[in-house]
N, C-alpha and C. Protein backbone atom coordinates (compact mmCIF):
# COMPACT_ATOMS: atom_id res chain seq x y z
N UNK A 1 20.48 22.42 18.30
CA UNK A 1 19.85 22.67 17.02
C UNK A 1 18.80 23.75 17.22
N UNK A 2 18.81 24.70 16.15
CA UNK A 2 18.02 25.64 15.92
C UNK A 2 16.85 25.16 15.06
N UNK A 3 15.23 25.94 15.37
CA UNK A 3 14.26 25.56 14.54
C UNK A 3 14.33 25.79 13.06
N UNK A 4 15.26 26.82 13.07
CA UNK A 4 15.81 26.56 11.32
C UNK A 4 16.52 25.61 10.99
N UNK A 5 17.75 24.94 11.38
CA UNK A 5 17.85 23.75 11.22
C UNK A 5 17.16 22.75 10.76
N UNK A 6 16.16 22.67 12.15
CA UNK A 6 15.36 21.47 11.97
C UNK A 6 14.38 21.56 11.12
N UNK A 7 13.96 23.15 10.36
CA UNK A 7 13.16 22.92 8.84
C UNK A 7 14.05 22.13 8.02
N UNK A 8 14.79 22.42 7.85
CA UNK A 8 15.84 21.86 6.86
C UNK A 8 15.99 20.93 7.18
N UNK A 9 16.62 20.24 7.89
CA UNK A 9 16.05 18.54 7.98
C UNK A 9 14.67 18.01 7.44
N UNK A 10 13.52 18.67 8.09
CA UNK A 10 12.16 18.43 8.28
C UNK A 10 11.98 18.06 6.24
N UNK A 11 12.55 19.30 5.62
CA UNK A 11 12.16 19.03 4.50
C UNK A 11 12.60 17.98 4.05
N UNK A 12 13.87 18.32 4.17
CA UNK A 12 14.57 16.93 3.20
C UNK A 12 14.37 15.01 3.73
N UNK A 13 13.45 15.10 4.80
CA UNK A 13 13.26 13.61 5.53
C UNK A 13 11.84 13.20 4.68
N UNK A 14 10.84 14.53 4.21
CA UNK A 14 9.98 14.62 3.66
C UNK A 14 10.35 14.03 2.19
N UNK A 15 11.05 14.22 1.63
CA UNK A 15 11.61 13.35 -0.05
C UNK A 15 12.85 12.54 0.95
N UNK A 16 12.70 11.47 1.79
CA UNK A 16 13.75 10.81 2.14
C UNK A 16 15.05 10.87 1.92
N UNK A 17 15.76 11.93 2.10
CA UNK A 17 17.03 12.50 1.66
C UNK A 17 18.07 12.61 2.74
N UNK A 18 17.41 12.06 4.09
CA UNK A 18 18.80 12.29 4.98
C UNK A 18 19.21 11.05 5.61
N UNK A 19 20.56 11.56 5.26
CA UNK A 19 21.60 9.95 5.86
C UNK A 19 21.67 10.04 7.61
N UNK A 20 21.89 8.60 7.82
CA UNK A 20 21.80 8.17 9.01
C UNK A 20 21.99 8.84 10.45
N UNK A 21 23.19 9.97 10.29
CA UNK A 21 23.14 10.94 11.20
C UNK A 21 22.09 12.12 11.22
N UNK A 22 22.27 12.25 10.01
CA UNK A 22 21.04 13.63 9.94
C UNK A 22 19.48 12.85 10.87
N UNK A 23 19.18 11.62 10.27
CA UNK A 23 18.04 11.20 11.00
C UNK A 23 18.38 11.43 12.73
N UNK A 24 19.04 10.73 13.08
CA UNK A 24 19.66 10.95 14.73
C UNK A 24 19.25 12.54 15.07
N UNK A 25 19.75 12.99 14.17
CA UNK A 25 19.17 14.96 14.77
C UNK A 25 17.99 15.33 14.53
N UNK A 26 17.32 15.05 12.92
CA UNK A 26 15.73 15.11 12.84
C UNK A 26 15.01 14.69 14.11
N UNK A 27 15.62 13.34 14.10
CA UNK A 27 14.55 12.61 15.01
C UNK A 27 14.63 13.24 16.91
N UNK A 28 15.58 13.98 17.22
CA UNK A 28 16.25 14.73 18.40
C UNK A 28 15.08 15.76 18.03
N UNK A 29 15.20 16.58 16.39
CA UNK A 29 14.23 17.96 16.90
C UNK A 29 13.25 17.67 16.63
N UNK A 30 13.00 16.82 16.33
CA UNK A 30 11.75 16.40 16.57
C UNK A 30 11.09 15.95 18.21
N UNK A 31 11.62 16.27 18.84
CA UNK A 31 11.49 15.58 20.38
C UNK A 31 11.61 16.66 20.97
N UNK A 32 12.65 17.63 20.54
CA UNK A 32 12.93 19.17 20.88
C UNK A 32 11.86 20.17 20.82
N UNK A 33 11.19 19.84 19.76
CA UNK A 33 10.46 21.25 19.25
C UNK A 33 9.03 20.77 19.42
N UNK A 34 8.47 19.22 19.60
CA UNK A 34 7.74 18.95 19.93
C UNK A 34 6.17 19.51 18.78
N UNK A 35 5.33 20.11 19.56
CA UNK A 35 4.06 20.33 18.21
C UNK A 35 4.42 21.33 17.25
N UNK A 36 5.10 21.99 18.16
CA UNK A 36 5.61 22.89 16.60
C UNK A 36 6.41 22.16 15.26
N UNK A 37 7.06 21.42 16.13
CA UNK A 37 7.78 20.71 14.83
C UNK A 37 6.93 19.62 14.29
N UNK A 38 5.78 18.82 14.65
CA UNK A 38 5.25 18.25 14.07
C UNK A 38 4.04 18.89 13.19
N UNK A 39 3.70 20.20 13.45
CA UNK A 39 2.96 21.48 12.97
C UNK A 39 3.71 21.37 11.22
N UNK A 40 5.14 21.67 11.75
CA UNK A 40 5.86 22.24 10.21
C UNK A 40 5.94 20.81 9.59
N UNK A 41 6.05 19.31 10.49
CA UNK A 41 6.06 18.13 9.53
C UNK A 41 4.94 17.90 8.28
N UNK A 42 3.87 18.98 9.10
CA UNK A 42 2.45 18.27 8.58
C UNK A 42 2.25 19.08 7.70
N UNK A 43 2.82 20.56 7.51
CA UNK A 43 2.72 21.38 6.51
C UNK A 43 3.62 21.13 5.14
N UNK A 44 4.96 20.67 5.72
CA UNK A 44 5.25 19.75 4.19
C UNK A 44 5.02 18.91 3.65
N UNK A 45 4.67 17.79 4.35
CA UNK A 45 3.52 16.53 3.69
C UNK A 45 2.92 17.19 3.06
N UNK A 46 1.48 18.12 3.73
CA UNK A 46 0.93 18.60 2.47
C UNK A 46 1.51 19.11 1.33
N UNK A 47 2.46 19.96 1.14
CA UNK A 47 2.97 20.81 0.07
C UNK A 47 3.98 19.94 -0.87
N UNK A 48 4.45 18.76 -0.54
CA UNK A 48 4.87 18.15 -1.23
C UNK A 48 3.79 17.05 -1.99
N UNK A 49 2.59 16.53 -1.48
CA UNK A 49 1.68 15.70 -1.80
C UNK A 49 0.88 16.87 -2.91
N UNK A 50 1.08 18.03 -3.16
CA UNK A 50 0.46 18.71 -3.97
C UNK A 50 1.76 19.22 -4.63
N UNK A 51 2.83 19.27 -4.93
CA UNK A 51 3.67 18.89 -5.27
C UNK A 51 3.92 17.64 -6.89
N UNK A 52 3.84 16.94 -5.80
CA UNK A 52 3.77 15.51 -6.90
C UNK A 52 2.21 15.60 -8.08
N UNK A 53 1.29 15.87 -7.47
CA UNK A 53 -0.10 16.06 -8.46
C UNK A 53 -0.02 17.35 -9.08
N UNK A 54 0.69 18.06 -8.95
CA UNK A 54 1.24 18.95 -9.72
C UNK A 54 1.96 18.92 -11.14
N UNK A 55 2.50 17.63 -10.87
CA UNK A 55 3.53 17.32 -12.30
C UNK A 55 2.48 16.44 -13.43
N UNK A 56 2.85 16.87 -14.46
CA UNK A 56 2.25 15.91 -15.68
C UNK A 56 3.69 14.66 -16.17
N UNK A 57 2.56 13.62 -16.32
CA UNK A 57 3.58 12.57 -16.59
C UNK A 57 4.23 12.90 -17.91
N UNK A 58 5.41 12.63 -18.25
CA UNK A 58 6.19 12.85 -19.60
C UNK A 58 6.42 11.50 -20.67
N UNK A 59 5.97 11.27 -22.02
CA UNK A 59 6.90 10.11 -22.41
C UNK A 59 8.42 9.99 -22.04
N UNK A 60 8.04 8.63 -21.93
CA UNK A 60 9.72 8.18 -22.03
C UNK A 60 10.01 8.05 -23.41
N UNK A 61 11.27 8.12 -23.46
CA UNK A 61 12.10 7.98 -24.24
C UNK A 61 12.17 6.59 -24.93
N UNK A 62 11.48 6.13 -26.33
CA UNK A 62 11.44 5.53 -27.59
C UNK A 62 12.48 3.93 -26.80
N UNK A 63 13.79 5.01 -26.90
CA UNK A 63 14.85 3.19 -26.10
C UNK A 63 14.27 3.01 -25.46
N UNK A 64 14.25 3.79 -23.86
CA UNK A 64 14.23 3.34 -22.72
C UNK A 64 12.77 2.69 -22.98
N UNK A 65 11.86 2.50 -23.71
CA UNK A 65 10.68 2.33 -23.41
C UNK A 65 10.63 0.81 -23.89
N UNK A 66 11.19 0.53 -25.04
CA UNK A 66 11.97 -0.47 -25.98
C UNK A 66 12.62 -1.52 -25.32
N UNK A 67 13.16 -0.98 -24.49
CA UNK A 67 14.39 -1.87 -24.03
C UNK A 67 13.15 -2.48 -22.18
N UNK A 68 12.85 -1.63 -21.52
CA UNK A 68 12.14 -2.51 -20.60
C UNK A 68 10.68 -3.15 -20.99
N UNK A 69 10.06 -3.14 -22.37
CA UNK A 69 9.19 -3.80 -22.76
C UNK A 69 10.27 -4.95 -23.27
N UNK A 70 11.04 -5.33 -23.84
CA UNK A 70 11.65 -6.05 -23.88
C UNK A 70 12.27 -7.13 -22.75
N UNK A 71 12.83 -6.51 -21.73
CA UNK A 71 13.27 -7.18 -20.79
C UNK A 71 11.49 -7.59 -19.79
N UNK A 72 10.31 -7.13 -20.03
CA UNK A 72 9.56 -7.73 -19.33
C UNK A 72 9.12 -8.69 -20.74
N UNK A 73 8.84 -8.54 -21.49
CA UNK A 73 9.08 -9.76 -22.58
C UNK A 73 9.30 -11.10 -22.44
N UNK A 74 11.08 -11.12 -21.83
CA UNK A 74 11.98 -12.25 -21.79
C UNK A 74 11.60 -12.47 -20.31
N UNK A 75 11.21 -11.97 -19.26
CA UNK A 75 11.24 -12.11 -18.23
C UNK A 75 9.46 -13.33 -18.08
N UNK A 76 8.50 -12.33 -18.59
CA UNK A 76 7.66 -13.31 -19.48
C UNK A 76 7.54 -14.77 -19.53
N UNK A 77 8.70 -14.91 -20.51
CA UNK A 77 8.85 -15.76 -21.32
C UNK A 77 9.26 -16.95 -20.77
N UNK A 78 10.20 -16.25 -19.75
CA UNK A 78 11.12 -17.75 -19.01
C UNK A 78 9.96 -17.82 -17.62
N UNK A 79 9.06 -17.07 -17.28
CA UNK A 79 8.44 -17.74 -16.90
C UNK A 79 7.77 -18.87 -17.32
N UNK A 80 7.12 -18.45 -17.89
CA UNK A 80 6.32 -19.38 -19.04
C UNK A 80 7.00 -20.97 -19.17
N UNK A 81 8.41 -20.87 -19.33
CA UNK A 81 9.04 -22.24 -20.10
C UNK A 81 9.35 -22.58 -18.81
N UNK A 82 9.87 -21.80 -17.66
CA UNK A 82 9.99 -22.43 -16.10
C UNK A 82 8.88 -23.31 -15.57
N UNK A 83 7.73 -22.56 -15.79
CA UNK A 83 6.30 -23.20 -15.66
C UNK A 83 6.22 -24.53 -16.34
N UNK A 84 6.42 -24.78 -17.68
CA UNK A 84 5.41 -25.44 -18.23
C UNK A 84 7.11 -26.91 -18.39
N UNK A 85 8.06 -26.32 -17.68
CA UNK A 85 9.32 -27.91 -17.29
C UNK A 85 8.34 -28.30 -16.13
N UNK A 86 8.32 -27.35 -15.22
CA UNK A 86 7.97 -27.86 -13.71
C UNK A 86 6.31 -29.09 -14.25
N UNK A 87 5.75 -28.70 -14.61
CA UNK A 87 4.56 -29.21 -15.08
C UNK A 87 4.53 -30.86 -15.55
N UNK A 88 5.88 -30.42 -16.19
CA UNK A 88 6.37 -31.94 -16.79
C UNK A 88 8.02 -32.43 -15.82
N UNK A 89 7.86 -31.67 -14.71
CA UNK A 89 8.99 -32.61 -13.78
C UNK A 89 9.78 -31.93 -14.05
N UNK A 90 10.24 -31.38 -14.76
CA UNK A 90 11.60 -30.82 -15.27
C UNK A 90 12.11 -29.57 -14.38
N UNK A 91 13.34 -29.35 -13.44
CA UNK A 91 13.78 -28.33 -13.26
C UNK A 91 15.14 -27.71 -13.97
N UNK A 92 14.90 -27.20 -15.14
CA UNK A 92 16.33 -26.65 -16.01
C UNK A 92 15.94 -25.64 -16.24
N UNK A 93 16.13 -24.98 -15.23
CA UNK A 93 16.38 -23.66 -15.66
C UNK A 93 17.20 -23.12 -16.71
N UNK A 94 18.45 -23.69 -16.60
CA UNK A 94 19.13 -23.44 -17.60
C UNK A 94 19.23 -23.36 -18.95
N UNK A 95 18.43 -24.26 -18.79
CA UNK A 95 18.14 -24.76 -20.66
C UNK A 95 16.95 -23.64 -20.86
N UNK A 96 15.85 -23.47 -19.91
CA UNK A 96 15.12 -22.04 -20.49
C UNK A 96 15.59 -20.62 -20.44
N UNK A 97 16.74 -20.83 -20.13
CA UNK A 97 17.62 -19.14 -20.29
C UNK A 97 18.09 -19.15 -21.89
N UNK A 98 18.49 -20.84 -22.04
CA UNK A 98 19.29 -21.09 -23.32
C UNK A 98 18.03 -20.94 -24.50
N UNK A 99 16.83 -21.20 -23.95
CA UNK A 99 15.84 -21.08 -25.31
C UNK A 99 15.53 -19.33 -25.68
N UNK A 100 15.58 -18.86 -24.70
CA UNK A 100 15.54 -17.00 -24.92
C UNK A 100 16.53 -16.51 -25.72
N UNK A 101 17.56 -17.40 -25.93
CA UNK A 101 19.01 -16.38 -26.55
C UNK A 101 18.75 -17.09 -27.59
C-alpha cells in the first residue's frame, strides 16, 4: 500500500465507511506509515468535526415528524399500562397492545 491509498482509507474510516477488509489494510497502514499516518488521522478528525458544525439542522418533513411522534406516543403509552398491570400483579402484555389499537 501506497500513502495515497492509505488517505483514502484514512478518510473513509473517519465517517465509518470501510468494510471488514478495508479495515485489515487501514489498520496495516496504519502500522506502515506510522506518525505520518496518524499526523493525516488527526487532520481529518479535525476537518470532519468542523464539518458536521458546519451544517444547519433542517425540518423534517410534516409525516416523518407525525408518524415518530406518534410511534413514541404508543410506545408511551404501553408503557404506562405495562406499569400500572405490574403494580396490580398483572403481566398481559397482551391485552395492553390490545388497548392501543
Amino acid at each position: 500500500m501506497n500513502f495515497e491509498e492509505f488517505q483514502h482509507l484514512a478518510r473513509l474510516s473517519i465517517v465509518g465507511a470501510l468494510d471488514p477488509d478495508e479495515l485489515v489494510q487501514f489498520e496495516g497502514g496504519r502500522l506502515e506509515f506510522g506518525a505520518e499516518a496518524e499526523a493525516f488521522l488527526d487532520e481529518c478528525r479535525k476537518l470532519n468535526a468542523v464539518f458536521a458544525l458546519s451544517l444547519h439542522p433542517c425540518e423534517p418533513d410534516p409525516r416523518t415528524k407525525a408518524r415518530l411522534f406518534k410511534q413514541i406516543m404508543r410506545s408511551s403509552l404501553l408503557s404506562r399500562v405495562v406499569r400500572k398491570r405490574r403494580e396490580r400483579g398483572e403481566l398481559l402484555v397482551s391485552k395492553a397492545a390490545q388497548e392501543l389499537n
